[in-house]
PDB file of N, CA and C in Angstrom:
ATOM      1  N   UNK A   1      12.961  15.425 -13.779  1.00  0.00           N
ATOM      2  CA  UNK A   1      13.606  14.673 -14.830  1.00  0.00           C
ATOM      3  C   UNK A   1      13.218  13.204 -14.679  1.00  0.00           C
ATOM      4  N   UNK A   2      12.844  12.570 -16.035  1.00  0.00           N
ATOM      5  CA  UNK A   2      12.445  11.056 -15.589  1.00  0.00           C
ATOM      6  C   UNK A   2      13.350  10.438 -16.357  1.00  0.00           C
ATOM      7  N   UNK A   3      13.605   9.335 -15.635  1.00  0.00           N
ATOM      8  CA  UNK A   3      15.184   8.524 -15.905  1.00  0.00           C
ATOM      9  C   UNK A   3      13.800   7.569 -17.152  1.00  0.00           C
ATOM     10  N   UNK A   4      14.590   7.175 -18.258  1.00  0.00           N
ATOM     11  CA  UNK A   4      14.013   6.201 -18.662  1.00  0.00           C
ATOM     12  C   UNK A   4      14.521   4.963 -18.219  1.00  0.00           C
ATOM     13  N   UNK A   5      13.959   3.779 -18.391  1.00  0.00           N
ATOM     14  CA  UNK A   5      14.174   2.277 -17.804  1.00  0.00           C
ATOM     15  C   UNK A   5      14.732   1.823 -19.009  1.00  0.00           C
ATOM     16  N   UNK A   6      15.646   1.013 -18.319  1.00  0.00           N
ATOM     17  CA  UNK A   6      16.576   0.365 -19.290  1.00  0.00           C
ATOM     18  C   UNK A   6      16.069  -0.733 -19.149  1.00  0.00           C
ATOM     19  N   UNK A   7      16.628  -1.993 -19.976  1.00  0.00           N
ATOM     20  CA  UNK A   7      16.612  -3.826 -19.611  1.00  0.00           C
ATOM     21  C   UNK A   7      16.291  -3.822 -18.401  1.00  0.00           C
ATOM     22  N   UNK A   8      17.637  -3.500 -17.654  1.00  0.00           N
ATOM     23  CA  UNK A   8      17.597  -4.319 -16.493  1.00  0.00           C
ATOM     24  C   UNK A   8      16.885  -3.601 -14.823  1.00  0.00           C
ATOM     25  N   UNK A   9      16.552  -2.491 -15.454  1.00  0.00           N
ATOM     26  CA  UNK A   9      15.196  -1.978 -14.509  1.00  0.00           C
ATOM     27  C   UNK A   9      14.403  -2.992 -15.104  1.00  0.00           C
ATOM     28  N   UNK A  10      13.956  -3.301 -16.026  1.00  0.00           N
ATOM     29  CA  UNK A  10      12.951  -3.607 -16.682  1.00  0.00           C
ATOM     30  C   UNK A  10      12.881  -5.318 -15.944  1.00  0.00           C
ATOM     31  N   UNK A  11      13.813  -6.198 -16.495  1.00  0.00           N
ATOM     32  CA  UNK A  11      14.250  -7.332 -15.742  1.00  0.00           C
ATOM     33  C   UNK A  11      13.969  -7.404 -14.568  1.00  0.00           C
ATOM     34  N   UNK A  12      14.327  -6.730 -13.321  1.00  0.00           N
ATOM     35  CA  UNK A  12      14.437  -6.488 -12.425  1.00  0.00           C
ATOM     36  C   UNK A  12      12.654  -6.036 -12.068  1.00  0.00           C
ATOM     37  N   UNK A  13      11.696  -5.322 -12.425  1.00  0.00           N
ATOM     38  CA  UNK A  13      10.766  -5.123 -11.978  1.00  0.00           C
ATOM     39  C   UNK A  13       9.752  -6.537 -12.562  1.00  0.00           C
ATOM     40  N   UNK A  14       9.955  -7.046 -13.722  1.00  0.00           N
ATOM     41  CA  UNK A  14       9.392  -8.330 -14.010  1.00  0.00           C
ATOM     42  C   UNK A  14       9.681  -9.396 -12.822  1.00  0.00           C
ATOM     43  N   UNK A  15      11.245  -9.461 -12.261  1.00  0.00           N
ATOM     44  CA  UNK A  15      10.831 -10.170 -11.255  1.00  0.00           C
ATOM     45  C   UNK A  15      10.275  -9.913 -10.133  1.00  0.00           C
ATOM     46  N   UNK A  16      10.323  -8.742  -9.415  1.00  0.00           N
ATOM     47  CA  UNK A  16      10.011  -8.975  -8.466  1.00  0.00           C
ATOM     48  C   UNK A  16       8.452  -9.066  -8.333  1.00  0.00           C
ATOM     49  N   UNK A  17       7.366  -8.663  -9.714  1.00  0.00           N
ATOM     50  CA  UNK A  17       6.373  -8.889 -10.279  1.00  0.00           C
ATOM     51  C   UNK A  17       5.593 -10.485  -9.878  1.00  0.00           C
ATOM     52  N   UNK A  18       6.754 -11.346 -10.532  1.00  0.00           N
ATOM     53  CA  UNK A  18       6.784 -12.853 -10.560  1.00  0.00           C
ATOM     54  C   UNK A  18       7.084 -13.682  -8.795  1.00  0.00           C
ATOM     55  N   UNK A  19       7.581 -12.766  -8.555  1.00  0.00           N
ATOM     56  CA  UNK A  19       8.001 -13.022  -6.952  1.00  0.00           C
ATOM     57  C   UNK A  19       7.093 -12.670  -6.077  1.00  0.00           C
ATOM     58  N   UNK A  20       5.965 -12.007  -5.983  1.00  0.00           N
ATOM     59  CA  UNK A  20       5.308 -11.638  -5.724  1.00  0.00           C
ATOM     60  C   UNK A  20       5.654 -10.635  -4.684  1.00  0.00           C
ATOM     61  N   UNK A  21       6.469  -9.673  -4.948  1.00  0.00           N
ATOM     62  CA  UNK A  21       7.205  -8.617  -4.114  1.00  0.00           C
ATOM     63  C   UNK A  21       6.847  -7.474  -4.342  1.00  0.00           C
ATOM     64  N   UNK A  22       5.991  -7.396  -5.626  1.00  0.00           N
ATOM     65  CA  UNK A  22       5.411  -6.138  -6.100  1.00  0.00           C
ATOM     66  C   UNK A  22       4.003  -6.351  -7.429  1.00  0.00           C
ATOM     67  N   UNK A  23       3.113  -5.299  -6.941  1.00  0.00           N
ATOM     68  CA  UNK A  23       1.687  -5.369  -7.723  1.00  0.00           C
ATOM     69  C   UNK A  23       1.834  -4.326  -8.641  1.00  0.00           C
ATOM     70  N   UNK A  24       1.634  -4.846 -10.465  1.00  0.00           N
ATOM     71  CA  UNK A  24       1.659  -3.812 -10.820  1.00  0.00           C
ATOM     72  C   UNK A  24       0.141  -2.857 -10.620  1.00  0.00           C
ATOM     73  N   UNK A  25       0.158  -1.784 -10.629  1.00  0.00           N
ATOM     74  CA  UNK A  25      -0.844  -1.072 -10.345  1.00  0.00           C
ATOM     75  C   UNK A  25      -1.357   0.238 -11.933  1.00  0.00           C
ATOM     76  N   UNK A  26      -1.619   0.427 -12.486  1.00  0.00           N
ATOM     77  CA  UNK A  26      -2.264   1.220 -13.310  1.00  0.00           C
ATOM     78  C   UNK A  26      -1.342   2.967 -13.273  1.00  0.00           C
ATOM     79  N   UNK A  27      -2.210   2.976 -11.804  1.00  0.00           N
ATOM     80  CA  UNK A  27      -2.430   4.366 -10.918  1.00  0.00           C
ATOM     81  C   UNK A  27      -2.942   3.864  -9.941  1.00  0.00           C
ATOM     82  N   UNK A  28      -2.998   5.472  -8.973  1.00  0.00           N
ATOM     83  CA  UNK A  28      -3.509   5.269  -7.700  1.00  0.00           C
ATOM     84  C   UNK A  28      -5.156   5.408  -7.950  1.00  0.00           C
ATOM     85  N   UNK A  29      -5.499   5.843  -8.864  1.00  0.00           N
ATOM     86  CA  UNK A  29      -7.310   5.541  -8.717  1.00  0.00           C
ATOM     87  C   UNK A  29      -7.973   4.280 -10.006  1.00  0.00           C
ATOM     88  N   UNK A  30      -6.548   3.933 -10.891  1.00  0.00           N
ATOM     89  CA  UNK A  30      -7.092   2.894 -11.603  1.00  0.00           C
ATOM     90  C   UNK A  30      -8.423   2.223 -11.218  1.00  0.00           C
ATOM     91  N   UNK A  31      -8.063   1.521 -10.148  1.00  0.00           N
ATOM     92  CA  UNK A  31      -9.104   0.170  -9.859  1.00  0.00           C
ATOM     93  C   UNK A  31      -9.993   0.914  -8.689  1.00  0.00           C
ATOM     94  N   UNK A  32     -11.144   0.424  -9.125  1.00  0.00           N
ATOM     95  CA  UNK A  32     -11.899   1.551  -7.799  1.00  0.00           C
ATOM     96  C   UNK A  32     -13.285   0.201  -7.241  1.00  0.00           C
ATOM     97  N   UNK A  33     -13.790   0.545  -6.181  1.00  0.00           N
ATOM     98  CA  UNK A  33     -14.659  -0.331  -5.433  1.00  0.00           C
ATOM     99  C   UNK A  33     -15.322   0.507  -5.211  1.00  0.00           C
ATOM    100  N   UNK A  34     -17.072  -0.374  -5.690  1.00  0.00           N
ATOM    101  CA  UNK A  34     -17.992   0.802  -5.244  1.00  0.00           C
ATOM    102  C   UNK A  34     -18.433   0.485  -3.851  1.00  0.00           C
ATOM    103  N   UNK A  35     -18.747   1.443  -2.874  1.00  0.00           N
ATOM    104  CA  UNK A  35     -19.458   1.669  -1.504  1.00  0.00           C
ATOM    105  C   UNK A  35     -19.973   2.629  -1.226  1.00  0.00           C
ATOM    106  N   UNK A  36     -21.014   1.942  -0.858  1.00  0.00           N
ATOM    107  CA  UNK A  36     -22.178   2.832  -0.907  1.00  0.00           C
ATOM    108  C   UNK A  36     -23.027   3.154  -2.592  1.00  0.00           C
ATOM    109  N   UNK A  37     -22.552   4.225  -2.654  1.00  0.00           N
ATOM    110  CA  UNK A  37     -23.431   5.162  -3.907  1.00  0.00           C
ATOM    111  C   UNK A  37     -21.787   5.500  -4.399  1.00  0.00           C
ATOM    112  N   UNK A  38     -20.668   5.496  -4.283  1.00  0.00           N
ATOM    113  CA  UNK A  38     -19.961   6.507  -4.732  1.00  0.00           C
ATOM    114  C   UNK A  38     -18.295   5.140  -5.112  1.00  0.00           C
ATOM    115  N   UNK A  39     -17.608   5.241  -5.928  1.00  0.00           N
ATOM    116  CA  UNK A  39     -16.575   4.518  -6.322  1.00  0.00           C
ATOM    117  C   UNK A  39     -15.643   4.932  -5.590  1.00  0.00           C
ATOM    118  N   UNK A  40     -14.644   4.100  -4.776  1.00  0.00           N
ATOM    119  CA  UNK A  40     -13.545   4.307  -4.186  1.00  0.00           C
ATOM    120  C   UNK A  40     -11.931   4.231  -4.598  1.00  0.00           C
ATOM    121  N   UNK A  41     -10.953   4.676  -4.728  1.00  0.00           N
ATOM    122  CA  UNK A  41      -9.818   3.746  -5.032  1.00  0.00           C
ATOM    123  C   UNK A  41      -9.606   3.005  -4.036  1.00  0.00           C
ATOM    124  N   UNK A  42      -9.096   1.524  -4.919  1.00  0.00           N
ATOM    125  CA  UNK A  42      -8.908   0.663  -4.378  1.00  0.00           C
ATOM    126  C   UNK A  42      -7.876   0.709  -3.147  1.00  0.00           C
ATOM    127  N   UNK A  43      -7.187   1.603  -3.789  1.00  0.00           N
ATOM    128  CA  UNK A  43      -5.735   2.285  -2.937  1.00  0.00           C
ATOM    129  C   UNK A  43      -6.241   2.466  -1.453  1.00  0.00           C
ATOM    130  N   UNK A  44      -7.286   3.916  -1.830  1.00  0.00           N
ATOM    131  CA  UNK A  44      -7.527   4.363  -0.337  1.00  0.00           C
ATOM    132  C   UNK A  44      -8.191   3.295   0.896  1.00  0.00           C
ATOM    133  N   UNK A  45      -9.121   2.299  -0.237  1.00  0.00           N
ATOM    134  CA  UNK A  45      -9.904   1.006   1.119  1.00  0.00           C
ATOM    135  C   UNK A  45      -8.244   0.521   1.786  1.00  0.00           C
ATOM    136  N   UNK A  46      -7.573   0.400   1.238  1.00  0.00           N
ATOM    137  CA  UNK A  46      -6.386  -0.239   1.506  1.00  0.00           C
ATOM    138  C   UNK A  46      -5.330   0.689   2.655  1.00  0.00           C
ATOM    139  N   UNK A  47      -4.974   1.394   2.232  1.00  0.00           N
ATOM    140  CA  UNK A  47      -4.809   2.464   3.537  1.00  0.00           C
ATOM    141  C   UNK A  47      -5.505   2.357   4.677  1.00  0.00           C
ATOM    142  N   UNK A  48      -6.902   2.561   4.441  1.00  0.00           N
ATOM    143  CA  UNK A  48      -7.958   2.425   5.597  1.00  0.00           C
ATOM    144  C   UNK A  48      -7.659   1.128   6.343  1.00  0.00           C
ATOM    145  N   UNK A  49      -7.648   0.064   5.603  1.00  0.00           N
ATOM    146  CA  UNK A  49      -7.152  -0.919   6.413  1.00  0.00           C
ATOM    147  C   UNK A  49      -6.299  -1.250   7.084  1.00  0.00           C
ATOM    148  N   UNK A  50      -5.217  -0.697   6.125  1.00  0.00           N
ATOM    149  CA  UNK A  50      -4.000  -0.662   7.387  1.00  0.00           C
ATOM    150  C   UNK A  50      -4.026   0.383   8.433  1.00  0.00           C
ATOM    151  N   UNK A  51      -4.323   1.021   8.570  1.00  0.00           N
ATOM    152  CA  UNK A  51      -5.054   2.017   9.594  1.00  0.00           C
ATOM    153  C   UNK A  51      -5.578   1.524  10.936  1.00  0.00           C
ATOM    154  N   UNK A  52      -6.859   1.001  10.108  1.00  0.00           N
ATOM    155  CA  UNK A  52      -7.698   0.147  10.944  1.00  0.00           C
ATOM    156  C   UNK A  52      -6.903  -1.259  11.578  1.00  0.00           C
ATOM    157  N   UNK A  53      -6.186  -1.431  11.077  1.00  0.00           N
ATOM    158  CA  UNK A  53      -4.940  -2.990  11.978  1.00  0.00           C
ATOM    159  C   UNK A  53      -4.311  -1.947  12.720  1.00  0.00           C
ATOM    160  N   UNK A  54      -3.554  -1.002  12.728  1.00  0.00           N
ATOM    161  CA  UNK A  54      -2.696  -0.724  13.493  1.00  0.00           C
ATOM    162  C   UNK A  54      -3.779   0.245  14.602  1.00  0.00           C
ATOM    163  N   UNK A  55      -5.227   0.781  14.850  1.00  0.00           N
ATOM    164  CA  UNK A  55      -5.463   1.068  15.916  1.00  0.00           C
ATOM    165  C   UNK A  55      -6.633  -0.331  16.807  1.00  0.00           C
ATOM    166  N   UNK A  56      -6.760  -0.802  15.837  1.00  0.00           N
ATOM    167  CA  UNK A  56      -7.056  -2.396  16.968  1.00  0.00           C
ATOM    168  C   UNK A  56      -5.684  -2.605  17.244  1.00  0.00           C
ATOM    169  N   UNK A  57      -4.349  -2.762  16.686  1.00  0.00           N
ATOM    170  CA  UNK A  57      -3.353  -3.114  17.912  1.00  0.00           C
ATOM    171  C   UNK A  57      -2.713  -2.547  18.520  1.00  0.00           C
ATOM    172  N   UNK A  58      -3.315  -1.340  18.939  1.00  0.00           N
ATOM    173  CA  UNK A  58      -3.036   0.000  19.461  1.00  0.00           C
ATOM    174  C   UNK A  58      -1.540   0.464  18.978  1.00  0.00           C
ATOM    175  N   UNK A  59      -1.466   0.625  18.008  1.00  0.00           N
ATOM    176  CA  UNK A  59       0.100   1.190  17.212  1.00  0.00           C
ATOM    177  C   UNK A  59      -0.179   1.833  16.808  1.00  0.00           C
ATOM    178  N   UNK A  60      -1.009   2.957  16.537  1.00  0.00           N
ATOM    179  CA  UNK A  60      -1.490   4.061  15.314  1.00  0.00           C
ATOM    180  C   UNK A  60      -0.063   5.084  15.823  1.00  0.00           C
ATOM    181  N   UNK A  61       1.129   5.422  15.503  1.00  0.00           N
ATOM    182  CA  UNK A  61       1.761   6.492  15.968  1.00  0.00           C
ATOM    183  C   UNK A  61       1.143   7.441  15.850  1.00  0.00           C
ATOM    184  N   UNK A  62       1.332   8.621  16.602  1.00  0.00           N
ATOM    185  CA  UNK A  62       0.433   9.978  16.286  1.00  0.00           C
ATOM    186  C   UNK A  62       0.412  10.373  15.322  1.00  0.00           C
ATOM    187  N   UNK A  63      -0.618  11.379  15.131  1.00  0.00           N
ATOM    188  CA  UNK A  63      -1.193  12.719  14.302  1.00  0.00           C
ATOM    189  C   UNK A  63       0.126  12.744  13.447  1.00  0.00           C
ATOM    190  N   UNK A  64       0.612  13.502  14.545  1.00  0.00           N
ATOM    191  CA  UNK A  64       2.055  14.244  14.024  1.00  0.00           C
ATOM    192  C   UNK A  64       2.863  13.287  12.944  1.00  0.00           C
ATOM    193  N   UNK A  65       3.031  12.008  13.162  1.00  0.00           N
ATOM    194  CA  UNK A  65       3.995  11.409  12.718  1.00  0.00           C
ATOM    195  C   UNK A  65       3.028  10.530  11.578  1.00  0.00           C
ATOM    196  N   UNK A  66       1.770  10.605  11.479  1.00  0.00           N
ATOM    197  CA  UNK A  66       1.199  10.053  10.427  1.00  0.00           C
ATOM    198  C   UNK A  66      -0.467  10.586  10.589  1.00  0.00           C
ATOM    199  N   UNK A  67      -0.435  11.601   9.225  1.00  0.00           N
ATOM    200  CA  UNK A  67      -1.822  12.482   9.777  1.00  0.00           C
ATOM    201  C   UNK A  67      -3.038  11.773   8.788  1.00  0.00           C
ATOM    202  N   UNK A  68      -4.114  12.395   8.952  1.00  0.00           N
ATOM    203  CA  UNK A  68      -5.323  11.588   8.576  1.00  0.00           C
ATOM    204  C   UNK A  68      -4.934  11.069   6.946  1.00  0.00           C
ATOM    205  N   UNK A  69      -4.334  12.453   6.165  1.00  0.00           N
ATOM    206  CA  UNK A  69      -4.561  12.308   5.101  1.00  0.00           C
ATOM    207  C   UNK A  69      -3.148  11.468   4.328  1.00  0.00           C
ATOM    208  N   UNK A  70      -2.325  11.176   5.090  1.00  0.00           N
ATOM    209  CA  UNK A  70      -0.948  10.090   4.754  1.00  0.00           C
ATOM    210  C   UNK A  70      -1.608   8.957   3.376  1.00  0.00           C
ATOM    211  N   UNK A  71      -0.223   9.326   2.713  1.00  0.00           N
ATOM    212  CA  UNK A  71      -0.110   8.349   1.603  1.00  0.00           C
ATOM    213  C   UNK A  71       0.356   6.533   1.951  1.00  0.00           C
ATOM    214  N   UNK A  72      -0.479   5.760   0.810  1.00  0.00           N
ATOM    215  CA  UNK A  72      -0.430   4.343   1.312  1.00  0.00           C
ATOM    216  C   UNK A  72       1.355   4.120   1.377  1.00  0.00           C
ATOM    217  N   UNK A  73       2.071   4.894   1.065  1.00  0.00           N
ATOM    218  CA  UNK A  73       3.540   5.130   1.172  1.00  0.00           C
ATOM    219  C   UNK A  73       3.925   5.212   3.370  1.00  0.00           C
ATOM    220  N   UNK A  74       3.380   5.860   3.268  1.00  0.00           N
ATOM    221  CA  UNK A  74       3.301   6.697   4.400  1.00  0.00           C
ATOM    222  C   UNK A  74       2.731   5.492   5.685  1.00  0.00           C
ATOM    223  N   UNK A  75       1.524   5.032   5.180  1.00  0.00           N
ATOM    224  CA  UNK A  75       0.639   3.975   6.452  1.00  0.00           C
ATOM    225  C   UNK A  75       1.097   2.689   6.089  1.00  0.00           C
ATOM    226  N   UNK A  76       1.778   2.388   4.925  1.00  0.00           N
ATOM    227  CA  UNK A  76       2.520   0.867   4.856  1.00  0.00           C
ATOM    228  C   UNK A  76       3.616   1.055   5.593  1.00  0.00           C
ATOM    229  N   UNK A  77       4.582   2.080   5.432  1.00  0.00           N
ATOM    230  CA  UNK A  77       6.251   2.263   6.412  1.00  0.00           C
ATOM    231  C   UNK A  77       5.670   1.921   7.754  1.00  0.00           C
ATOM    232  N   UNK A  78       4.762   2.992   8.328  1.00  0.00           N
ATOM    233  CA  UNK A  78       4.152   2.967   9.346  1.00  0.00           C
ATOM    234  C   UNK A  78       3.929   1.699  10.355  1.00  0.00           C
ATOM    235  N   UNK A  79       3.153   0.678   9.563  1.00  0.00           N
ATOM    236  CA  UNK A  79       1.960  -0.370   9.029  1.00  0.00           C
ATOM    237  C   UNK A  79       3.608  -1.668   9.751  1.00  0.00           C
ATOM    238  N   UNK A  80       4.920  -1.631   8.548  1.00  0.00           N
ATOM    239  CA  UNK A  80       6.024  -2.536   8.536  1.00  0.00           C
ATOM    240  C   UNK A  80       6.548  -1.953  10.469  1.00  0.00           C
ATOM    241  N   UNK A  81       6.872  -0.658  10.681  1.00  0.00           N
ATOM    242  CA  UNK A  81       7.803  -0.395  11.707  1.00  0.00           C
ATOM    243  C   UNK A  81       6.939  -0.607  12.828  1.00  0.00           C
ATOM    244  N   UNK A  82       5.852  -0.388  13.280  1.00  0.00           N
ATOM    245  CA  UNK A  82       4.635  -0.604  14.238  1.00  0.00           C
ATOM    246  C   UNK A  82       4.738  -2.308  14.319  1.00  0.00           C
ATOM    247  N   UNK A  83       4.238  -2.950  13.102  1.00  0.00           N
ATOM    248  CA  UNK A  83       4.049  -4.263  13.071  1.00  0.00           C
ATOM    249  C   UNK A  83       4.438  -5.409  12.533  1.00  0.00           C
ATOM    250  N   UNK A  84       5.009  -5.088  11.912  1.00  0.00           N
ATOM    251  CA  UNK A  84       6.318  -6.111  10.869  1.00  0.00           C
ATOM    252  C   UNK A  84       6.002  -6.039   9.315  1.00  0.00           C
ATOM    253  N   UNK A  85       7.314  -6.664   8.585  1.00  0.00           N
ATOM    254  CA  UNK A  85       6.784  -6.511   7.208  1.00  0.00           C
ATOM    255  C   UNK A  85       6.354  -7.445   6.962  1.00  0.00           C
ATOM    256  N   UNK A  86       6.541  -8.629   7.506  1.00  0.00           N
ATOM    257  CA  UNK A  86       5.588 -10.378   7.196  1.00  0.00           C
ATOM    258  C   UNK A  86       4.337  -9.917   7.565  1.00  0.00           C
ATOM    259  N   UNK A  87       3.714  -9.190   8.469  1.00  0.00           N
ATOM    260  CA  UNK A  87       2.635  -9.025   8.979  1.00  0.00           C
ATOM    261  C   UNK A  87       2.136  -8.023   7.784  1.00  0.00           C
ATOM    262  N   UNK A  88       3.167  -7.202   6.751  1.00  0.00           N
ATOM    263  CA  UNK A  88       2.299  -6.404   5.891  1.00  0.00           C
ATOM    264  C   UNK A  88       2.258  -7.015   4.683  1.00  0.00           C
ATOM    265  N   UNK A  89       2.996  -7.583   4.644  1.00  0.00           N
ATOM    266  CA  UNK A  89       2.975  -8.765   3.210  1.00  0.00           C
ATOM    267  C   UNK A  89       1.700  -9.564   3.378  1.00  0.00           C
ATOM    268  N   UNK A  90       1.378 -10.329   4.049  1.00  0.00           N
ATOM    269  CA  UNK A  90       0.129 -11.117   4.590  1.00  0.00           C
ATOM    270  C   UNK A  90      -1.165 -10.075   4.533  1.00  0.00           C
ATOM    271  N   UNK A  91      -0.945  -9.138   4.965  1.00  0.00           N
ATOM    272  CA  UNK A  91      -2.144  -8.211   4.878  1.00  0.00           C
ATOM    273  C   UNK A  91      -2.415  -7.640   3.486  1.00  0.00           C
ATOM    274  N   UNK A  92      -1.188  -7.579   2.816  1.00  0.00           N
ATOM    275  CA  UNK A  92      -1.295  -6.647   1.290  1.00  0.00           C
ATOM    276  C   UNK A  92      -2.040  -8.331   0.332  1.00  0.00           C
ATOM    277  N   UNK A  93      -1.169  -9.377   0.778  1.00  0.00           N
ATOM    278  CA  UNK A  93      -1.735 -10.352  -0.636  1.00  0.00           C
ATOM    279  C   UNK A  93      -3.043 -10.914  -0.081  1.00  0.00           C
ATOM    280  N   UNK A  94      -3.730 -10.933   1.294  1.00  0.00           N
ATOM    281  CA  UNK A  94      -5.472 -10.835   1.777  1.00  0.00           C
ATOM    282  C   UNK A  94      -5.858  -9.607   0.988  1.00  0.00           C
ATOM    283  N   UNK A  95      -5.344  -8.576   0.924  1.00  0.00           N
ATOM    284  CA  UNK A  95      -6.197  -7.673   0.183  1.00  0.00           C
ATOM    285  C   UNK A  95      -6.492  -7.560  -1.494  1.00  0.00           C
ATOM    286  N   UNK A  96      -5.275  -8.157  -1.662  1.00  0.00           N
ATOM    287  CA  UNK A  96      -5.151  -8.163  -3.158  1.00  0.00           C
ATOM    288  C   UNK A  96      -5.748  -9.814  -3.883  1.00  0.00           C
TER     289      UNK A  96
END
């Protein structure tokens, strides 16, 4: 069931838009980067990266608790509880 958005969802996601607390995004393969020969979502380089920060600072929690194929849902929680959320805010607006 999808709730429709009222005003003040609506209000409410404009700011935090303006606040810079949230990117609107398309979709998850909207925006894509090419590498190599082949187009990427932008999404997944972004995952990868946070990935790649948390096993240079040796925080990758295991397999188990975050497996190869984890959503950028999944390696940002990860990404905040391993390393802070100032540290993922700083990393998300370098990427963006």
């Amino acid at each position: 069931m999808v709730k429709k958005l009222d005003e003040s969802d609506w209000n409410s996601l404009v700011y935090t838009i303006e606040q810079g607390d949230c990117i609107l995004m398309l979709g998850p393969d909207a925006i894509v980067e090419t590498v190599g020969d082949s187009n990427v979502p932008l999404m997944q380089n972004f995952v990868q990266e946070l990935r790649q920060e948390l096993e240079r600072r040796e925080k990758l929690p295991s397999q188990e608790m975050l497996p190869e194929q984890a959503s950028l849902a999944q390696v940002a929680q990860a990404f905040k509880n391993c390393i802070g959320a100032g540290d993922l805010r700083v990393k998300a607006q370098d990427f963006f």
